[in-house]
Protein backbone atom coordinates (compact mmCIF):
# COMPACT_ATOMS: atom_id res chain seq x y z
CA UNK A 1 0.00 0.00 0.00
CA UNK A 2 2.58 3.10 -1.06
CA UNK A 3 1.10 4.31 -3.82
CA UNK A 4 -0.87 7.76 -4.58
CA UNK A 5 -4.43 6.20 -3.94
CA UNK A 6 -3.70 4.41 -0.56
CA UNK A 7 -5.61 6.12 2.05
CA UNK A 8 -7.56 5.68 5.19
CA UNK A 9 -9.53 7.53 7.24
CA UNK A 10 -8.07 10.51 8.24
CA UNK A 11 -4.46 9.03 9.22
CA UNK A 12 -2.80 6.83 7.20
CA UNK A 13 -2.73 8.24 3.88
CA UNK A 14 0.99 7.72 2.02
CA UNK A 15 1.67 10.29 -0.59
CA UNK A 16 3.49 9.44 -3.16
CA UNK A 17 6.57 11.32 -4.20
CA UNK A 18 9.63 11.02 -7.05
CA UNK A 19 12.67 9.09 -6.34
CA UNK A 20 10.12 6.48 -4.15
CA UNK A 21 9.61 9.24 -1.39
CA UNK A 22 6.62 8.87 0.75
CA UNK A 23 4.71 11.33 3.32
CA UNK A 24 2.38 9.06 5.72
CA UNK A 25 0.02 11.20 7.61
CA UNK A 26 -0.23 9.89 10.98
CA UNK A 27 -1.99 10.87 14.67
CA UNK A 28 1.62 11.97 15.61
CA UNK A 29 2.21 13.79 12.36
CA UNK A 30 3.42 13.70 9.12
CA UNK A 31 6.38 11.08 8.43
CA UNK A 32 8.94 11.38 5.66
CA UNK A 33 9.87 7.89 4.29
CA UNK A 34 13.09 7.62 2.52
CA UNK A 35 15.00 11.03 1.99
CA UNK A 36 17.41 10.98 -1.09
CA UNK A 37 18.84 14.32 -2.68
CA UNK A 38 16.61 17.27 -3.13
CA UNK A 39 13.69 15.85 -1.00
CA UNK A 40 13.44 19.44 0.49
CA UNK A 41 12.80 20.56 -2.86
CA UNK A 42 10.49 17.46 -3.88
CA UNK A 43 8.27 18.58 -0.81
CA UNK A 44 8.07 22.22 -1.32
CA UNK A 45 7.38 21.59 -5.06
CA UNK A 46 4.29 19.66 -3.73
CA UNK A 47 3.24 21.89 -1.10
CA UNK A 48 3.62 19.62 1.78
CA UNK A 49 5.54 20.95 4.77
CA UNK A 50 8.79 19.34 5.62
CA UNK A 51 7.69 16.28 8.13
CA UNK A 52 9.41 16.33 11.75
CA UNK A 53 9.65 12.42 11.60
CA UNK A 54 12.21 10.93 9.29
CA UNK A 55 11.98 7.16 8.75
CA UNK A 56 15.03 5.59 6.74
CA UNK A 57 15.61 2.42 4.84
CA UNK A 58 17.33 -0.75 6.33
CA UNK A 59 20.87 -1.16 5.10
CA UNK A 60 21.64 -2.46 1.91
CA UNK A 61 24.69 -5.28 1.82
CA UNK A 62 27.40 -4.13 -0.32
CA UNK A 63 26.73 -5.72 -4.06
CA UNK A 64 22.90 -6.41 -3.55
CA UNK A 65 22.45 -4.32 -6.32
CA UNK A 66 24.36 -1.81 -8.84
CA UNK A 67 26.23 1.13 -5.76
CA UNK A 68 24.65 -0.35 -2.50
CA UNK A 69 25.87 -0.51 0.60
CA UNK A 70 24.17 0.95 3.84
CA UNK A 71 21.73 3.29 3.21
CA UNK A 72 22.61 3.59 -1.09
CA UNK A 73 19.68 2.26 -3.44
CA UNK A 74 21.22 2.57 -7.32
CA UNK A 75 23.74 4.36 -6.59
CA UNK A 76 21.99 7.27 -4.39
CA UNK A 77 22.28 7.84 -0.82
CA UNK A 78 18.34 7.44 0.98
CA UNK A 79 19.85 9.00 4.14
CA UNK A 80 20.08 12.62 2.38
CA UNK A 81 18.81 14.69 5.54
CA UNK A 82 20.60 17.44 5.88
CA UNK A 83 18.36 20.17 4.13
CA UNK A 84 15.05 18.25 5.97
CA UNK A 85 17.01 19.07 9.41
CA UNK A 86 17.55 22.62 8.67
CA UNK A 87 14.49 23.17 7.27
CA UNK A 88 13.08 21.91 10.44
CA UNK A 89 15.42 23.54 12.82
CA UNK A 90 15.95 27.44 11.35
CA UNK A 91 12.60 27.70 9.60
CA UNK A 92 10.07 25.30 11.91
CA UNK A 93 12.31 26.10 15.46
CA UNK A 94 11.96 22.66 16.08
CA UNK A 95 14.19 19.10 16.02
CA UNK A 96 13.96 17.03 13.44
CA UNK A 97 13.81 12.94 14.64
CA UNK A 98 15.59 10.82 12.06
CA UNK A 99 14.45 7.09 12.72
CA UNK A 100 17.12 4.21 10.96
CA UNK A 101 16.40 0.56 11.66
CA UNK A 102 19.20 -0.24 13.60
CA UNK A 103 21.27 1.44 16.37
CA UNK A 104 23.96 0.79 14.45
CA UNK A 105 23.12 2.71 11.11
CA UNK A 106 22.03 5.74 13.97
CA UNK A 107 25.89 5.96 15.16
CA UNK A 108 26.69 5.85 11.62
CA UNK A 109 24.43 9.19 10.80
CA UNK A 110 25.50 10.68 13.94
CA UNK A 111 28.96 10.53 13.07
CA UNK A 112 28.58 11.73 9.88
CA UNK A 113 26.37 14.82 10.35
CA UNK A 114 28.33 15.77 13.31
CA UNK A 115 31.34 16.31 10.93
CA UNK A 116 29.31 17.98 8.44
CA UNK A 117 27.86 20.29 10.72
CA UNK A 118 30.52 20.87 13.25
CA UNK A 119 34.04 19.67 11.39
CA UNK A 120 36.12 16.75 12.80
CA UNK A 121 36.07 16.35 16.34
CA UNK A 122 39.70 16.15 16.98
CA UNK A 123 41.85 19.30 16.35
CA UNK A 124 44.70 16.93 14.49
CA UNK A 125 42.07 16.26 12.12
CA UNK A 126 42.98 20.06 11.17
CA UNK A 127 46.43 19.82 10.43
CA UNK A 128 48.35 23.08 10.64
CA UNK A 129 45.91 24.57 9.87
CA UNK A 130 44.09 25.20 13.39
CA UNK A 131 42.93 28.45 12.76
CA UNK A 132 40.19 27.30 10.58
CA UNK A 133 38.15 26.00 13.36
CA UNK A 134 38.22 29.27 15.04
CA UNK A 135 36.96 30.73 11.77
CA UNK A 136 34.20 28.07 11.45
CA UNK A 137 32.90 28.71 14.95
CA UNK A 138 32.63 32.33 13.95
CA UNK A 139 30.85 31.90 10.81
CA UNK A 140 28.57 29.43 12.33
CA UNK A 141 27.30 31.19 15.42
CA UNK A 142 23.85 31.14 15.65
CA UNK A 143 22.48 34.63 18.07
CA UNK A 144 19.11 32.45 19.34
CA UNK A 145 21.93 30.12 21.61
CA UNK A 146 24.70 32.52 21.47
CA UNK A 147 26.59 29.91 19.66
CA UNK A 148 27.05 27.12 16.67
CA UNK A 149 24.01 24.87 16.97
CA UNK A 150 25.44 21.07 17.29
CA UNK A 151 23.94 18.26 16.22
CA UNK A 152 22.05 17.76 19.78
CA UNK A 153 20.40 21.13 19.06
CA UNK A 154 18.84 20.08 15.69
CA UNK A 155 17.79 16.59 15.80
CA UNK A 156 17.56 13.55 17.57
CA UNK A 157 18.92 10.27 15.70
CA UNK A 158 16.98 7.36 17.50
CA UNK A 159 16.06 3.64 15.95
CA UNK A 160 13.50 0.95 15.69
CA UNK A 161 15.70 -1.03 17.41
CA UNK A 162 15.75 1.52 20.59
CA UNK A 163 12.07 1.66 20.65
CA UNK A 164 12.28 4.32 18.30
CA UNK A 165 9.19 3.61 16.29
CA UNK A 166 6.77 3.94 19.34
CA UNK A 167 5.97 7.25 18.73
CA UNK A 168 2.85 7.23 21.43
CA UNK A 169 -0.46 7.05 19.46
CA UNK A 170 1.27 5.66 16.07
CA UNK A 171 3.89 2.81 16.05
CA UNK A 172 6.20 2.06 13.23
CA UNK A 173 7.81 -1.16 12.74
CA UNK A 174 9.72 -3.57 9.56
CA UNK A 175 7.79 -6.10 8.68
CA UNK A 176 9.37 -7.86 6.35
CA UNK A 177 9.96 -5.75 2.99
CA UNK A 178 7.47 -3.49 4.44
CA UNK A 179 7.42 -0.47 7.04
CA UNK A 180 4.14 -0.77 8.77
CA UNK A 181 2.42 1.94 10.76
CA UNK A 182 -0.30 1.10 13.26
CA UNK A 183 -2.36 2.82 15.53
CA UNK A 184 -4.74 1.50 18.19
CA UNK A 185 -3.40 -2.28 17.29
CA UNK A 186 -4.89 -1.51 13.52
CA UNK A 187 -2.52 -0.80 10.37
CA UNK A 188 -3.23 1.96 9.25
CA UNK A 189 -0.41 2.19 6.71
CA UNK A 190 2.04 0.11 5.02
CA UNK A 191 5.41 1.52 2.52
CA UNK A 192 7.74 -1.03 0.62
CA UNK A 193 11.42 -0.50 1.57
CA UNK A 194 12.46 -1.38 -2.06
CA UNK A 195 13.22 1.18 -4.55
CA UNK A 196 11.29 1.19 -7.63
CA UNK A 197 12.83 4.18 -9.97
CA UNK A 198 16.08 5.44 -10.82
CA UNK A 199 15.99 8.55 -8.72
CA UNK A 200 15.95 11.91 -10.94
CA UNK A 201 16.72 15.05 -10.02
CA UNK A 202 13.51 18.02 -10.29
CA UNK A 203 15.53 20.35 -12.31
CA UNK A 204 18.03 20.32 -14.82
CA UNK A 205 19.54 23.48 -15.74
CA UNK A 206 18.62 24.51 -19.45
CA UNK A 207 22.21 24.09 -21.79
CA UNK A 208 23.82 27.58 -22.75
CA UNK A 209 26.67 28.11 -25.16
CA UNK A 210 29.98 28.36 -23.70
CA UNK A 211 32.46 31.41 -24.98
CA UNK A 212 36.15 30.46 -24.09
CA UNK A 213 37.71 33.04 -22.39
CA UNK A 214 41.86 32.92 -20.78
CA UNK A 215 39.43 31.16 -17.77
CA UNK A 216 36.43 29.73 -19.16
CA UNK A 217 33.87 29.31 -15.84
CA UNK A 218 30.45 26.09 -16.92
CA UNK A 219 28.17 26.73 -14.39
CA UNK A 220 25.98 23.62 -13.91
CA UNK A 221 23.65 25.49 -10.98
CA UNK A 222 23.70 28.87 -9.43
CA UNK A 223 21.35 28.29 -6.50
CA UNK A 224 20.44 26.63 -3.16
CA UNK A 225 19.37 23.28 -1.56
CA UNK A 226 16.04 25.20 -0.42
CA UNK A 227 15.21 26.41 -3.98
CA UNK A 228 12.64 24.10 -6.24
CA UNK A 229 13.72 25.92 -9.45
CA UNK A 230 17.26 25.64 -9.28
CA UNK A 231 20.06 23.35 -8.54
CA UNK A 232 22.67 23.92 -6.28
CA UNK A 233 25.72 25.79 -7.28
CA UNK A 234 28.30 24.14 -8.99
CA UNK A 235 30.76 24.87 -12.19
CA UNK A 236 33.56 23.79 -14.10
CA UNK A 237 36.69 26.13 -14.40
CA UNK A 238 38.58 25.47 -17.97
CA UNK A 239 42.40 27.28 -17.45
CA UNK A 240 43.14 28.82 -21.29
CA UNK A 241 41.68 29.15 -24.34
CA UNK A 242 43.41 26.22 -25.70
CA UNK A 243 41.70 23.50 -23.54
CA UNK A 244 38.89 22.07 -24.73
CA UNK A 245 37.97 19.02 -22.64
CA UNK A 246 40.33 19.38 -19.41
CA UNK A 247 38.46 21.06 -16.61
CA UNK A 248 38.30 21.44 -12.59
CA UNK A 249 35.04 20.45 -11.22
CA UNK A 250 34.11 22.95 -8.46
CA UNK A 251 31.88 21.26 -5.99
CA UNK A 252 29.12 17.97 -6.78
CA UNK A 253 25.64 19.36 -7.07
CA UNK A 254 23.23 16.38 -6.23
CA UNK A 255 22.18 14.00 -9.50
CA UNK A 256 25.87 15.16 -10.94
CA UNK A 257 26.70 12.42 -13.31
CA UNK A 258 23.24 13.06 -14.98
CA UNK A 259 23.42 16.69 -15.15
CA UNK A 260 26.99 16.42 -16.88
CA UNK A 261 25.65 13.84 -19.40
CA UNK A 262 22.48 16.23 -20.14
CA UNK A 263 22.88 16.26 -24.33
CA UNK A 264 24.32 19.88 -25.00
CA UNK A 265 24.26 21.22 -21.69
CA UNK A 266 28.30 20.44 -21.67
CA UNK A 267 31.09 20.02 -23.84
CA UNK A 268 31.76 16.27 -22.36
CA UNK A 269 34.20 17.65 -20.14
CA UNK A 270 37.30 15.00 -18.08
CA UNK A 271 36.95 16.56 -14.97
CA UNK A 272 40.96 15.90 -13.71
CA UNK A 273 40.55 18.21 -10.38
CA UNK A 274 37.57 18.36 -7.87
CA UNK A 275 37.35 21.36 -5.54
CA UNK A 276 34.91 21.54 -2.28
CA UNK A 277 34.07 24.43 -0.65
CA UNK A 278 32.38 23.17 2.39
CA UNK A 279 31.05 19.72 3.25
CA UNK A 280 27.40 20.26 3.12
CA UNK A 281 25.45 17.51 1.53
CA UNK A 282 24.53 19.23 -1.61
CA UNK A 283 28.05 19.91 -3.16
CA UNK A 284 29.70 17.22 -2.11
CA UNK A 285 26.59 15.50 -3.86
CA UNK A 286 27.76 11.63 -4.34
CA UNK A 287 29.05 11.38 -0.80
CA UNK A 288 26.86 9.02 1.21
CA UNK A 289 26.77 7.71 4.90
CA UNK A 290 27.83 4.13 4.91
């Protein structure tokens, strides 16, 4: 029962989204099922409020199928949360709860977001370079705490195998290849933890001539993981006039692969150097927490 049409009553109707995302209204609220890149965007495009309750697939064993391993389906990672918590947290002044199936895969996302939030734990991770992490804390502080929100602040990363999926009048449990939501002992809702689709992203930005200059900048996107219309900033930088295919890939916008293959939109470029300028989830956009 996870398609458009499967309803009842007032609770338990699953919504449908791209990229097998589903929205089950509950009596404890909306829950997000599933979150690969650009579900923000999927959700505002639709009009539905970014849910408070994230529920995430069961790992994947390495070689099940083409890229899997923990939380990757075809390649894509279903554990894409970042935007959904900040969406909550700056926008909604609430925590996000992100629910995995095992305590394990909750470390897992817990040690991953608190590096991509906050930077490595350990001041050696920095290098020489120390000084950054006074410069992040700077850039980062956030007036409401009178400091850098950690990950404690924005969400709390609990499991099914905690108890997690009790959630008072709804509970959520894996039943088989199923998540299965229930309320007063009835099931009132049931989503398939297989992937169907080859995830896609909602926009592709529309192919414009390139004019080589002595630096020759491709931009793939020019805006924001909050942003329906646009994809997240990203370009190639081509040093002189004389190369043609050669270029340094600045950042990973989400979907990247695709949006490079898009027929005209680039000149089939070998992308020799990659450049990040921060860690967040959409431009490092293949990175995934396994």
């Amino acid at each position: 029962m996870a398609g458009p049409e499967a309803s009842m009553d007032a609770t338990g109707v699953v919504r449908s989204l791209p990229n097998d995302i589903a929205v089950v209204t509950t009596a404890v609220g909306d829950v997000l099922v599933n979150s690969p890149p650009e579900t923000l965007k999927y959700l505002l495009a639709a009009g539905i409020n970014p849910p408070q309750l994230v529920l995430l697939p069961p790992d994947l064993a390495p070689g099940h199928e083409l890229g899997s391993s923990g939380f990757v389906r075809r390649g894509i990672n279903y554990a894409s949360v970042e935007f959904i918590i900040y969406a909550n947290f700056f926008v909604k002044n609430r925590k996000a709860t992100l629910i995995t199936v095992t305590d394990h895969q909750a470390r897992r996302l817990r040690r991953m977001l608190e590096e991509t939030i906050n930077g490595p734990a350990d001041l050696a991770d920095y290098g020489q370079e120390t000084w950054v992490r006074g410069e992040c804390a700077a850039v980062a502080f956030f007036p409401p705490l009178g400091r850098a929100p950690t990950v404690d602040d924005m969400v709390v990363i609990t499991s099914l195998e905690s108890g997690g999926g009790d959630r008072g009048a709804t509970r959520i449990a894996l039943h088989g290849d199923h998540f299965v939501f229930t309320q007063a002992g009835i099931t009132i809702a049931e989503v398939v933890i297989r992937t169907h689709q080859i995830a896609l992203p909602l926009t592709l930005a529309p192919p414009q001539p390139l004019h080589r200059q002595e630096l020759t900048l491709q931009f793939i996107g020019g805006s924001d993981g909050f942003d329906p219309a646009g994809i997240t900033t990203c370009f190639l930088a081509y040093l002189g006039t004389s190369v043609q295919t050669q270029a340094t890939l600045f950042d990973t916008a989400a979907y990247l692969l695709l949006r490079l293959g898009e027929p005209g939109a680039l000149d089939q470029p070998t992308s020799r150097k990659w450049s990040f300028s921060h860690l967040h989830e959409d431009h490092p956009g293949r990175s995934a927490p396994n």
